[in-house]
N, C-alpha and C. Protein backbone atom coordinates (compact mmCIF):
# COMPACT_ATOMS: atom_id res chain seq x y z
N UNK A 1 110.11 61.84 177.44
CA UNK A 1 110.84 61.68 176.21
C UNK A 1 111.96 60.66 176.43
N UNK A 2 111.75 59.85 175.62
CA UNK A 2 113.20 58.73 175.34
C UNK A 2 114.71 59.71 175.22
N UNK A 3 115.39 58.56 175.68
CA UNK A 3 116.81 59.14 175.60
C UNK A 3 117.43 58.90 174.10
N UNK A 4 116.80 58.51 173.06
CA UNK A 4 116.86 58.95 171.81
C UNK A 4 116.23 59.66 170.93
N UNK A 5 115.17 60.21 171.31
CA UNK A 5 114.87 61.32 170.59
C UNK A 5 115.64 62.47 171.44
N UNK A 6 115.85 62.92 173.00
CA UNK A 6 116.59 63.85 173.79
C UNK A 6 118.06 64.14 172.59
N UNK A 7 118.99 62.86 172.45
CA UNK A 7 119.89 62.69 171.78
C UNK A 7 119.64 63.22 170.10
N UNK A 8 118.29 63.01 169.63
CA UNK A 8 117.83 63.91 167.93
C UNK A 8 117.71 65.09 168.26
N UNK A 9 117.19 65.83 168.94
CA UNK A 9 117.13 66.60 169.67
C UNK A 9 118.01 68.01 169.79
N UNK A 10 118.98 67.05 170.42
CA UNK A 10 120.66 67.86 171.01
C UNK A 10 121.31 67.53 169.81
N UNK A 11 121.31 67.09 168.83
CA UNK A 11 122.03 67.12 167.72
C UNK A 11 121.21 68.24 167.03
N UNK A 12 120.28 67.79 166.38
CA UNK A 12 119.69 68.90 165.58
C UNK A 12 119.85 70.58 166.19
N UNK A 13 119.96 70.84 167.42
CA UNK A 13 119.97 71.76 168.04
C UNK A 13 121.85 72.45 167.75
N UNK A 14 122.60 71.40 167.77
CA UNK A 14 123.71 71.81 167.62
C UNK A 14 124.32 71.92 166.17
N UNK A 15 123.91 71.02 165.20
CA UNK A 15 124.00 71.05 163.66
C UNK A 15 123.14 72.55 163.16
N UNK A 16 121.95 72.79 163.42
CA UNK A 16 121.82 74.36 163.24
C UNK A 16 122.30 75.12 164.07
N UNK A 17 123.11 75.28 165.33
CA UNK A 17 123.88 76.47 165.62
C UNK A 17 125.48 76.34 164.92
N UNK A 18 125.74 75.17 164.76
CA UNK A 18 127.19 74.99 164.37
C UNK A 18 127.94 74.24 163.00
N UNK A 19 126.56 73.88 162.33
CA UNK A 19 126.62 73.32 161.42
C UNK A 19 127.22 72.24 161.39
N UNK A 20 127.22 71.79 160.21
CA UNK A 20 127.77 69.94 160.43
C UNK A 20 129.09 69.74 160.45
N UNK A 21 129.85 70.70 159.92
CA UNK A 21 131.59 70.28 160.22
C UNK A 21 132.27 70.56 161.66
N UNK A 22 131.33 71.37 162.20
CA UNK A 22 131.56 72.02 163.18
C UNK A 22 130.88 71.18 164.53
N UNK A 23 130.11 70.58 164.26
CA UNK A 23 129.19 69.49 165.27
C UNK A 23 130.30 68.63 165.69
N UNK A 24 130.33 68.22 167.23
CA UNK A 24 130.87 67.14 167.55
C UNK A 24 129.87 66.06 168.78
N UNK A 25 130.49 64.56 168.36
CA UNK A 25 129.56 64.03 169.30
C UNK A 25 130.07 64.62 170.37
N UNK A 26 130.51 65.04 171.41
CA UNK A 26 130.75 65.57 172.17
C UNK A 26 129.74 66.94 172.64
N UNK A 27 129.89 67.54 172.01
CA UNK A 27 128.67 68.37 171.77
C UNK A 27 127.22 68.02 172.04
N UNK A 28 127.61 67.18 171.21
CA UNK A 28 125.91 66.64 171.20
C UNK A 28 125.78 65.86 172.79
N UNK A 29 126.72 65.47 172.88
CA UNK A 29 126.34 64.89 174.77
C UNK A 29 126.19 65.87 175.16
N UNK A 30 126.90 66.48 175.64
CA UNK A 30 126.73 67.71 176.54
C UNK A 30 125.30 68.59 176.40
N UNK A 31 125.07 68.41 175.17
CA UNK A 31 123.38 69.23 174.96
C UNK A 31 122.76 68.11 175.49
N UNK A 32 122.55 67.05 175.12
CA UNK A 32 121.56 65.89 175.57
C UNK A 32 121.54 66.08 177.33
N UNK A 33 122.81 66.29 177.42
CA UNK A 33 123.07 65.77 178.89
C UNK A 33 123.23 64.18 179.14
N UNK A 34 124.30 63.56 178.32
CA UNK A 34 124.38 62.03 178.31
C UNK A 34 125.86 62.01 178.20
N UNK A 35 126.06 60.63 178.48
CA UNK A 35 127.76 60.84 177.99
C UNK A 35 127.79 60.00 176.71
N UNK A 36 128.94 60.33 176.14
CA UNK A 36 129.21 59.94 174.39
C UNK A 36 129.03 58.64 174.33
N UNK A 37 129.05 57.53 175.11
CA UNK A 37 128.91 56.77 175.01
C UNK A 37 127.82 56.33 174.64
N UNK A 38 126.35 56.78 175.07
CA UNK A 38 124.74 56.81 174.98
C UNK A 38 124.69 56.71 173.69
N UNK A 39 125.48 57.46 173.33
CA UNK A 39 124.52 58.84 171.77
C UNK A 39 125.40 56.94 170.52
N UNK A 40 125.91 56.97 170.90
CA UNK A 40 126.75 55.15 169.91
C UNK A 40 125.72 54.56 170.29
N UNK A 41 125.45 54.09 171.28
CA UNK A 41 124.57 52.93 171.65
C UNK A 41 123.26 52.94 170.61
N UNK A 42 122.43 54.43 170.52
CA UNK A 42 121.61 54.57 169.16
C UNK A 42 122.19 54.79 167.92
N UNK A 43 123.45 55.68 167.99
CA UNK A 43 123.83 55.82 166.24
C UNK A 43 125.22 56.09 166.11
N UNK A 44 125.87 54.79 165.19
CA UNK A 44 127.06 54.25 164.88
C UNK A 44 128.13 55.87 164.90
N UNK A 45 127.85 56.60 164.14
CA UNK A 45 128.23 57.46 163.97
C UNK A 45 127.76 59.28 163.53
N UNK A 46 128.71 60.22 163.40
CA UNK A 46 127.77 61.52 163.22
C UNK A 46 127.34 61.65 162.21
N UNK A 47 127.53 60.83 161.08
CA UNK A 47 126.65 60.93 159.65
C UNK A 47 125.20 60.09 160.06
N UNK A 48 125.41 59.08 160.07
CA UNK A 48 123.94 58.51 160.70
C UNK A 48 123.40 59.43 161.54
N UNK A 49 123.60 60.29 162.83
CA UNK A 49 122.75 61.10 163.06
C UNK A 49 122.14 61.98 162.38
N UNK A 50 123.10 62.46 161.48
CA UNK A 50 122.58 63.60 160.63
C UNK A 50 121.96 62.95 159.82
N UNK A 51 121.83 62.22 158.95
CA UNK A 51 120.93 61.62 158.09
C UNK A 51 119.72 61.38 158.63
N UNK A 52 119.32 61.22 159.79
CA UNK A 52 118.18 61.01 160.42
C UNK A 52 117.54 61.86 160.77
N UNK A 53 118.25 63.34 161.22
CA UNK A 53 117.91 64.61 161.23
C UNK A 53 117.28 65.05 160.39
N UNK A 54 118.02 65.02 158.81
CA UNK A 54 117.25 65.74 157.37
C UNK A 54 116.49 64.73 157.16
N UNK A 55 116.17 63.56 157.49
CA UNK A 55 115.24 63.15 156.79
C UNK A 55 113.43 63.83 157.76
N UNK A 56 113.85 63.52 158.72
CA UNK A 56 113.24 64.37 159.67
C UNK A 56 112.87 65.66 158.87
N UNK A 57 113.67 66.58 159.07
CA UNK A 57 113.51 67.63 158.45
C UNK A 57 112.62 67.44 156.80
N UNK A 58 113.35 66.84 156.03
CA UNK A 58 112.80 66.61 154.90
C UNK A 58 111.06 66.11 154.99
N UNK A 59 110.63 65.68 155.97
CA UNK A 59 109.10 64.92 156.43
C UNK A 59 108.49 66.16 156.90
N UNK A 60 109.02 67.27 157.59
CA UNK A 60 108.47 68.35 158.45
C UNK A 60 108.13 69.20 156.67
N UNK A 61 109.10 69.39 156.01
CA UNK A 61 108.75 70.31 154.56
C UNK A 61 107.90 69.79 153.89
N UNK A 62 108.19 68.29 153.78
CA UNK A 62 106.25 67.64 153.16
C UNK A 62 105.42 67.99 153.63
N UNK A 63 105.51 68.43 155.13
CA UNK A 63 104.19 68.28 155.95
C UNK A 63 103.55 69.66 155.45
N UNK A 64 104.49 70.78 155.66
CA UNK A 64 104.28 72.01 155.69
C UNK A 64 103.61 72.30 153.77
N UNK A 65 104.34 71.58 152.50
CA UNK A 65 104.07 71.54 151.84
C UNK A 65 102.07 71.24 151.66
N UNK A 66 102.32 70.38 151.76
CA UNK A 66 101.05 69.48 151.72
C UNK A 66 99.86 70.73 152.26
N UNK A 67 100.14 71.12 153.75
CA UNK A 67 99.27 72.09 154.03
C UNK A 67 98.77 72.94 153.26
N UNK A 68 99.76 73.48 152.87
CA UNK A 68 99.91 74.94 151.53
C UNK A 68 98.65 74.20 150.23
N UNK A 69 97.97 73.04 149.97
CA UNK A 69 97.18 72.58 148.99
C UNK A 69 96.54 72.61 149.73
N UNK A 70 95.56 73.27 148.66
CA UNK A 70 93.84 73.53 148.26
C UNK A 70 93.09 72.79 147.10
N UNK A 71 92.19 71.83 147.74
CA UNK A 71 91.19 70.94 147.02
C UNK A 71 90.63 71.81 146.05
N UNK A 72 90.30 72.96 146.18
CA UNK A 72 89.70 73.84 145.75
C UNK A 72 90.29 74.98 144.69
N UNK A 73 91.65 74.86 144.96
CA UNK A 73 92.26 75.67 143.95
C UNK A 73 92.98 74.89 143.14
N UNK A 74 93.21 75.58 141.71
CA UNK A 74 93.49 74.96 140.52
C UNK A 74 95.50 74.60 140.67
N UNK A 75 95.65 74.05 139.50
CA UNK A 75 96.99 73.59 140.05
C UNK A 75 98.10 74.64 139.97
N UNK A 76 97.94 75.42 139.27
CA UNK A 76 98.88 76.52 139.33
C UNK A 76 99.11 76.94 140.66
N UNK A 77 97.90 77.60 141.07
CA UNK A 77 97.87 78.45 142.48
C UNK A 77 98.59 77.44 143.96
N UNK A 78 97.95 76.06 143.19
CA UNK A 78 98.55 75.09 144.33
C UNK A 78 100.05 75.03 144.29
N UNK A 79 100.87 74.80 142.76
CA UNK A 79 102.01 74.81 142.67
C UNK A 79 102.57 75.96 143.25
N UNK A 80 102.18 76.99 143.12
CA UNK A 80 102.81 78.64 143.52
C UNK A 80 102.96 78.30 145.65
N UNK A 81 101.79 77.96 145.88
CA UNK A 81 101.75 77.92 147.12
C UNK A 81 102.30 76.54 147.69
N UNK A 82 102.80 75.63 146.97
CA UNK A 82 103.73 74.88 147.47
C UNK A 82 105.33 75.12 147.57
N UNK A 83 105.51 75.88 146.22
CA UNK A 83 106.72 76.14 145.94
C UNK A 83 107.24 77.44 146.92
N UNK A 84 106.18 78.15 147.39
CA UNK A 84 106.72 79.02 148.40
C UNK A 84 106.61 78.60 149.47
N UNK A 85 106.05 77.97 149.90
CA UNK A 85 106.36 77.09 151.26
C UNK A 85 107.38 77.19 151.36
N UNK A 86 108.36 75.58 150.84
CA UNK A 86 109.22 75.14 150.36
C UNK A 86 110.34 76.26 150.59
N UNK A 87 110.50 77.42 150.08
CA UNK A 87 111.08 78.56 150.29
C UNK A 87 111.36 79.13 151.53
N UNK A 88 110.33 79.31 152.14
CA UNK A 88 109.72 79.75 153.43
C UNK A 88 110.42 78.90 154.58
N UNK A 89 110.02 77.90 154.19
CA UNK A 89 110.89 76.79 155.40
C UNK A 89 112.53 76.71 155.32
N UNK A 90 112.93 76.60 154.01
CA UNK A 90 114.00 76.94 153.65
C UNK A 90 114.57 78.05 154.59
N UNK A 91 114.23 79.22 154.56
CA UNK A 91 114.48 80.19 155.16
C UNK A 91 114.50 80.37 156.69
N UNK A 92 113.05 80.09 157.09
CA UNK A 92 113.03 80.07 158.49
C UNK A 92 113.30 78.81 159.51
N UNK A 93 113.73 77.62 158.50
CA UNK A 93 114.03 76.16 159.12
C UNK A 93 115.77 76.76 159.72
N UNK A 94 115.62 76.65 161.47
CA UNK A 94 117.32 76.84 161.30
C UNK A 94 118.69 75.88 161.13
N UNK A 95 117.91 74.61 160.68
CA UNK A 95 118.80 73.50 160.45
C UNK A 95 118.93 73.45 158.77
N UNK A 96 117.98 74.01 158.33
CA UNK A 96 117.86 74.36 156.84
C UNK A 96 119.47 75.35 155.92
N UNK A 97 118.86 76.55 157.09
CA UNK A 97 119.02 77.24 157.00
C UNK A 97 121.11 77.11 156.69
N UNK A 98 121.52 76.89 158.16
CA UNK A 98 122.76 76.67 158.28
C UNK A 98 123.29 75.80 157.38
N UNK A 99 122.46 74.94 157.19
CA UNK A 99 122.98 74.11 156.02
C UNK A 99 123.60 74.55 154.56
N UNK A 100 123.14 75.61 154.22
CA UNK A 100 122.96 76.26 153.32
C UNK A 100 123.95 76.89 153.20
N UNK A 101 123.90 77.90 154.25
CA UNK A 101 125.40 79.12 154.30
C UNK A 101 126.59 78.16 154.55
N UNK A 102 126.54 76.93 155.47
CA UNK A 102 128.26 75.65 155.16
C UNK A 102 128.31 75.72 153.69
N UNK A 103 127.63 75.54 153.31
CA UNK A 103 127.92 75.06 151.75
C UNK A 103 127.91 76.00 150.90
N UNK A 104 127.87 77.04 151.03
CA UNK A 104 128.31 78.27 150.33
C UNK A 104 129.87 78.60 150.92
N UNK A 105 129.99 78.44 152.34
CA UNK A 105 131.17 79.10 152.83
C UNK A 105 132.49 78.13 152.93
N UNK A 106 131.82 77.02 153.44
CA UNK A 106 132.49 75.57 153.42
C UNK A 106 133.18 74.67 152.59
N UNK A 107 131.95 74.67 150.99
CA UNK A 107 131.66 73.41 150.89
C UNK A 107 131.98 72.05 151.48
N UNK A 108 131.69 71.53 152.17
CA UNK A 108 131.54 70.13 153.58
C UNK A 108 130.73 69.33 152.32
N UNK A 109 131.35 68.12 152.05
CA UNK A 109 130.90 67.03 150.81
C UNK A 109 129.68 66.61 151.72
N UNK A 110 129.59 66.23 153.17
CA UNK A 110 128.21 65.83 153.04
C UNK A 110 126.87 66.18 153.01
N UNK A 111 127.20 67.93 153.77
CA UNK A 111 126.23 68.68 153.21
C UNK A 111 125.78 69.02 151.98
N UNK A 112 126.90 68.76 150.78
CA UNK A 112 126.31 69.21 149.37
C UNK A 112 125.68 68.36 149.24
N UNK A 113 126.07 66.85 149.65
CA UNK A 113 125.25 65.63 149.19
C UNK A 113 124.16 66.21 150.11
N UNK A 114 123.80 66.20 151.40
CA UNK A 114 122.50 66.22 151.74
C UNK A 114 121.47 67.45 151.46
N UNK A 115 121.95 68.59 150.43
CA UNK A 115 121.07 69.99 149.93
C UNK A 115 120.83 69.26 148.29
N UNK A 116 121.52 68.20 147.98
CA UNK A 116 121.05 67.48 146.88
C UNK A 116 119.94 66.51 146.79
N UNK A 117 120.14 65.89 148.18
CA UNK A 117 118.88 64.87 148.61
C UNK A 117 117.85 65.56 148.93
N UNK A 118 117.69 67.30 149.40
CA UNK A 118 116.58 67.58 149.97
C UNK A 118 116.14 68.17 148.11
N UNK A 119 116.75 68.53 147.48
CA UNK A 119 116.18 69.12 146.26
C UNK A 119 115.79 68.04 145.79
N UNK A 120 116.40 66.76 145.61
CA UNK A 120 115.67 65.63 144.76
C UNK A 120 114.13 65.16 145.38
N UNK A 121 114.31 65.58 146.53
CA UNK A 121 112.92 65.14 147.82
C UNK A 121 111.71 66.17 147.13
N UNK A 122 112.23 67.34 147.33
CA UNK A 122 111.13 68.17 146.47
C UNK A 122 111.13 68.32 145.46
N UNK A 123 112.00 67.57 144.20
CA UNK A 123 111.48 67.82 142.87
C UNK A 123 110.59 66.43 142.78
N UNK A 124 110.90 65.51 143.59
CA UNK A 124 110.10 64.15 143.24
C UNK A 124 108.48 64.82 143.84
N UNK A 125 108.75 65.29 144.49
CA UNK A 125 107.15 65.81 145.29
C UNK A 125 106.30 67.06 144.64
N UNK A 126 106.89 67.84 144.18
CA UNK A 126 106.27 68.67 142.89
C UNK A 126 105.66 67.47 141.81
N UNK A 127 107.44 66.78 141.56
CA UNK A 127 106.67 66.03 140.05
C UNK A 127 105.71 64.63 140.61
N UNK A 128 105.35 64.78 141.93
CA UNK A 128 103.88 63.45 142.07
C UNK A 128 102.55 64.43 142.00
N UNK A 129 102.94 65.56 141.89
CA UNK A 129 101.91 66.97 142.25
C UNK A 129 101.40 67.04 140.44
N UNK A 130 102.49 67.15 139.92
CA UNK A 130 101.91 67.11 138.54
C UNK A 130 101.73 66.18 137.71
N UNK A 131 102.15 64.88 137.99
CA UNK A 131 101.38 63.95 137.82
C UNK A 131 99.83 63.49 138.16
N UNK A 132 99.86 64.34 139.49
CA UNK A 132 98.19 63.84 139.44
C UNK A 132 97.62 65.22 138.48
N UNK A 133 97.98 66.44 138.60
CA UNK A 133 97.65 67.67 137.55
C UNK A 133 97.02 66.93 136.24
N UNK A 134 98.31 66.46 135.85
CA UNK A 134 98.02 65.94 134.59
C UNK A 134 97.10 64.50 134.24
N UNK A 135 97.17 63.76 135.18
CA UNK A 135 95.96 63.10 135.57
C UNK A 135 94.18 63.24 135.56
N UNK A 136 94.48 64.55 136.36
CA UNK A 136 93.22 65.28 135.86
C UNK A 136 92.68 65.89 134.98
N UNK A 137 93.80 66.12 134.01
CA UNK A 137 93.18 66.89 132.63
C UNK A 137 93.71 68.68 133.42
N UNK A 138 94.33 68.81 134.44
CA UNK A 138 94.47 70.57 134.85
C UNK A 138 95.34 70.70 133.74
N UNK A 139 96.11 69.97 133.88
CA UNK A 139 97.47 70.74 133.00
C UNK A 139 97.91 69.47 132.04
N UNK A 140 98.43 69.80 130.58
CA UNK A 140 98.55 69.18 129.43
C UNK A 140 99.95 68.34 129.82
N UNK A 141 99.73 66.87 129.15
CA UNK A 141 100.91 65.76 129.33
C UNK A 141 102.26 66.60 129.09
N UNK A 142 103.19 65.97 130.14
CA UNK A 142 104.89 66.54 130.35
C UNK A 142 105.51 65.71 130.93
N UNK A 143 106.52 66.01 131.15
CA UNK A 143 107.85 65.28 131.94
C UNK A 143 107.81 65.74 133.07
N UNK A 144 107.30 65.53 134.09
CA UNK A 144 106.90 66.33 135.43
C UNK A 144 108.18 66.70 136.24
N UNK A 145 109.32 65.14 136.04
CA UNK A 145 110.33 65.62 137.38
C UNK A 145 111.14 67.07 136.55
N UNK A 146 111.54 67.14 135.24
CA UNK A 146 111.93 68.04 134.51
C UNK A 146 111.47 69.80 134.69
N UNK A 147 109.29 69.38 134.55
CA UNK A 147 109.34 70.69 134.84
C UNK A 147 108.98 70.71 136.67
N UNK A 148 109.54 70.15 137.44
CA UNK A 148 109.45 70.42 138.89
C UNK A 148 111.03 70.82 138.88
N UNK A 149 111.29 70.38 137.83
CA UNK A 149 113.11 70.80 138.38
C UNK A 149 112.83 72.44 137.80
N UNK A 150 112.60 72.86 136.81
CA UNK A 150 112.48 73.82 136.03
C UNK A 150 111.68 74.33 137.27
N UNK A 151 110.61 74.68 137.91
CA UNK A 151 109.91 75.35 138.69
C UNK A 151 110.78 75.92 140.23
N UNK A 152 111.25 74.75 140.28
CA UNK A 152 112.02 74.68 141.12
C UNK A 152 112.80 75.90 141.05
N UNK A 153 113.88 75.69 140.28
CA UNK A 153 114.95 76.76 140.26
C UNK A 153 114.67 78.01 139.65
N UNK A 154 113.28 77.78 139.30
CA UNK A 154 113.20 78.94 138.78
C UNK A 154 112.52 80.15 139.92
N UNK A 155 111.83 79.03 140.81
CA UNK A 155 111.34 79.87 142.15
C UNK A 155 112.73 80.31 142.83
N UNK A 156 113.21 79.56 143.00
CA UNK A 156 115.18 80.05 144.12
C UNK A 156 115.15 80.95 143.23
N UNK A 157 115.46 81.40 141.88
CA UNK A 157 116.12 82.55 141.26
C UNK A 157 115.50 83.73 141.48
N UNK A 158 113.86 83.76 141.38
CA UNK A 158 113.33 84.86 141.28
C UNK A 158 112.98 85.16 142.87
N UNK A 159 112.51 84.08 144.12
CA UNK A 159 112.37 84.57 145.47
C UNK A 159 113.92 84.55 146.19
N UNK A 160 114.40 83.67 146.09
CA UNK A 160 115.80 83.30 146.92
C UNK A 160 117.08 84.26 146.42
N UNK A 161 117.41 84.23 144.80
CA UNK A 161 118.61 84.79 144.65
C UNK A 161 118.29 86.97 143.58
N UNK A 162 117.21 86.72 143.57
CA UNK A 162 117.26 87.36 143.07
C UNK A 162 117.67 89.23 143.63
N UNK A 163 117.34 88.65 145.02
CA UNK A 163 117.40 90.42 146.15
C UNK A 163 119.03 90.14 146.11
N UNK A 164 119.92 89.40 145.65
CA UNK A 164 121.64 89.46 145.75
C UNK A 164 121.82 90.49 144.65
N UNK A 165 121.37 90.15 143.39
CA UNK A 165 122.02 91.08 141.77
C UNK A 165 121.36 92.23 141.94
N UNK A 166 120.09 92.28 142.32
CA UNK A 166 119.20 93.77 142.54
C UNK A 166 119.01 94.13 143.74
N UNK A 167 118.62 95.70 143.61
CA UNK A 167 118.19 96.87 144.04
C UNK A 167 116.60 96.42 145.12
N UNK A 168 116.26 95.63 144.61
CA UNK A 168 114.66 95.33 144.91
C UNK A 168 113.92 94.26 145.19
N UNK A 169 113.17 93.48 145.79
CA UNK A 169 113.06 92.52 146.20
C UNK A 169 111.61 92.58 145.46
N UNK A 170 111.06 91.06 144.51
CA UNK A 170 110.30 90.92 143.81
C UNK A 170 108.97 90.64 145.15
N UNK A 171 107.65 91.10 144.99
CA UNK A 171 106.73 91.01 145.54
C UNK A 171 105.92 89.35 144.94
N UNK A 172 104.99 88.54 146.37
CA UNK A 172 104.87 87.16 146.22
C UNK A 172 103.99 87.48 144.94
N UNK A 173 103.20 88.29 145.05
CA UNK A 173 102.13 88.76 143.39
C UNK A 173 103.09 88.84 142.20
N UNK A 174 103.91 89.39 142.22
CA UNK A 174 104.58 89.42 140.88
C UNK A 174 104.91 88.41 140.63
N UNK A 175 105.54 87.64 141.52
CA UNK A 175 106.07 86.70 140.80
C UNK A 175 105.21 85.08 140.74
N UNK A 176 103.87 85.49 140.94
CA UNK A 176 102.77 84.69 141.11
C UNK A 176 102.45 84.71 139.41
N UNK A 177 102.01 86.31 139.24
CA UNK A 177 102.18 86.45 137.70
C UNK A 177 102.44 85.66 136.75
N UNK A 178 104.33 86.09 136.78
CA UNK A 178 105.45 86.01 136.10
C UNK A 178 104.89 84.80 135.86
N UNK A 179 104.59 83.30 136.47
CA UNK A 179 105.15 82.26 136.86
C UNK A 179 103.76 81.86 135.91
N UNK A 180 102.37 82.44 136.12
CA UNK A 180 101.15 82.21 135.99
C UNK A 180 101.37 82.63 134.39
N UNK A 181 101.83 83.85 134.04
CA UNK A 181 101.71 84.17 132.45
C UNK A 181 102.82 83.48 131.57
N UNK A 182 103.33 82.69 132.00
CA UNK A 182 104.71 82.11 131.35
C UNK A 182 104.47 80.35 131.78
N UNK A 183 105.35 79.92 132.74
CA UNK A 183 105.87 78.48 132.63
C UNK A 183 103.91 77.94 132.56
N UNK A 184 103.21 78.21 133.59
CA UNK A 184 101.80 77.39 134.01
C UNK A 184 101.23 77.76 132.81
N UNK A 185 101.19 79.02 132.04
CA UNK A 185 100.48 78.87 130.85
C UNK A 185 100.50 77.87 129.89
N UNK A 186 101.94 77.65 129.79
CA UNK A 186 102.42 76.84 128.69
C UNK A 186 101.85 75.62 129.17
N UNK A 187 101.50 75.30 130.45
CA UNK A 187 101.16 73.84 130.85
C UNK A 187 99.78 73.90 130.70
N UNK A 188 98.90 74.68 130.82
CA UNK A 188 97.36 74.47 130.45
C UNK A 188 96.97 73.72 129.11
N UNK A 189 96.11 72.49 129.32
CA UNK A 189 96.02 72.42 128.16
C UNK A 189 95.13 72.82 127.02
């Protein structure tokens, strides 16, 4: 392994244990095992690392996305099983993850900007998903980035926020349903 990916590496490793306000290049040498000087020689500064990190990251959730589609299944079921991916990684990504709780506990301006870039990443990638949908005649002409935004938040509310206000945590079937007898209906044409 190059002594710049070692250096992506030992950052990403330290941005999910310590999050990004809390990251120092310093840090990040000492994980690499380089001195601070190295980690400049590839990247000007700790925003450029991190930007290179989520985008990283952001390529690993396409990837994982993408998997989750079936040639074979219709677009709903595909949307449902992309959009929980998406969730899933969210959750168990631990650079994701931390990102998330800074900016609830923090707010750190460049993390809000970069949980804004990863939502615009997946509403543009839903809405190329229903563009080809609608391409095919699956689902009736729309404003795709609109309802990927709408799908979107509407998946965080009912998988992500919804076990905070209640008693109960919604099952992936129900809210396969919910999602199937309501928003995807309305999109059939």
């Amino acid at each position: 392994m190059d002594r710049r990916q070692e250096i992506l590496e030992a950052a990403s490793k330290s941005f999910s244990l310590f999050g990004y306000k809390a990251t120092t290049m310093d840090q990040v040498a000492k994980i690499a095992n380089v001195g601070k000087g190295t980690i400049y020689t590839f990247f000007s500064n700790k925003e450029i690392l991190f930007q290179e990190i989520v985008v990283k990251m952001i390529q690993e959730m396409k990837t994982a996305a993408d998997e989750a589609i079936s040639a074979e299944k219709p677009f709903q079921q595909n949307a449902h099983a992309v959009l929980m991916k998406v969730l899933e990684f969210r959750e168990v990504h631990l650079l994701y993850a931390k990102l998330i709780e800074e900016e609830k506990e923090l707010r750190t301006p460049a993390v809000k900007h970069v949980l804004i870039r990863i939502e615009q990443e997946i509403v543009n990638f839903v809405g190329d998903k229903i563009k080809t949908a609608i391409s095919k005649g699956e689902i009736r002409e729309c404003e795709p980035d609109l309802v990927a935004y709408l799908l979107l938040k509407a998946y965080f509310g009912f998988v992500a926020d919804w076990g905070e206000t209640h008693d109960f945590e919604l099952s992936e079937e129900k809210i396969a349903s919910l999602f199937r007898d309501t928003i995807f209906r309305g999109l059939l044409p």
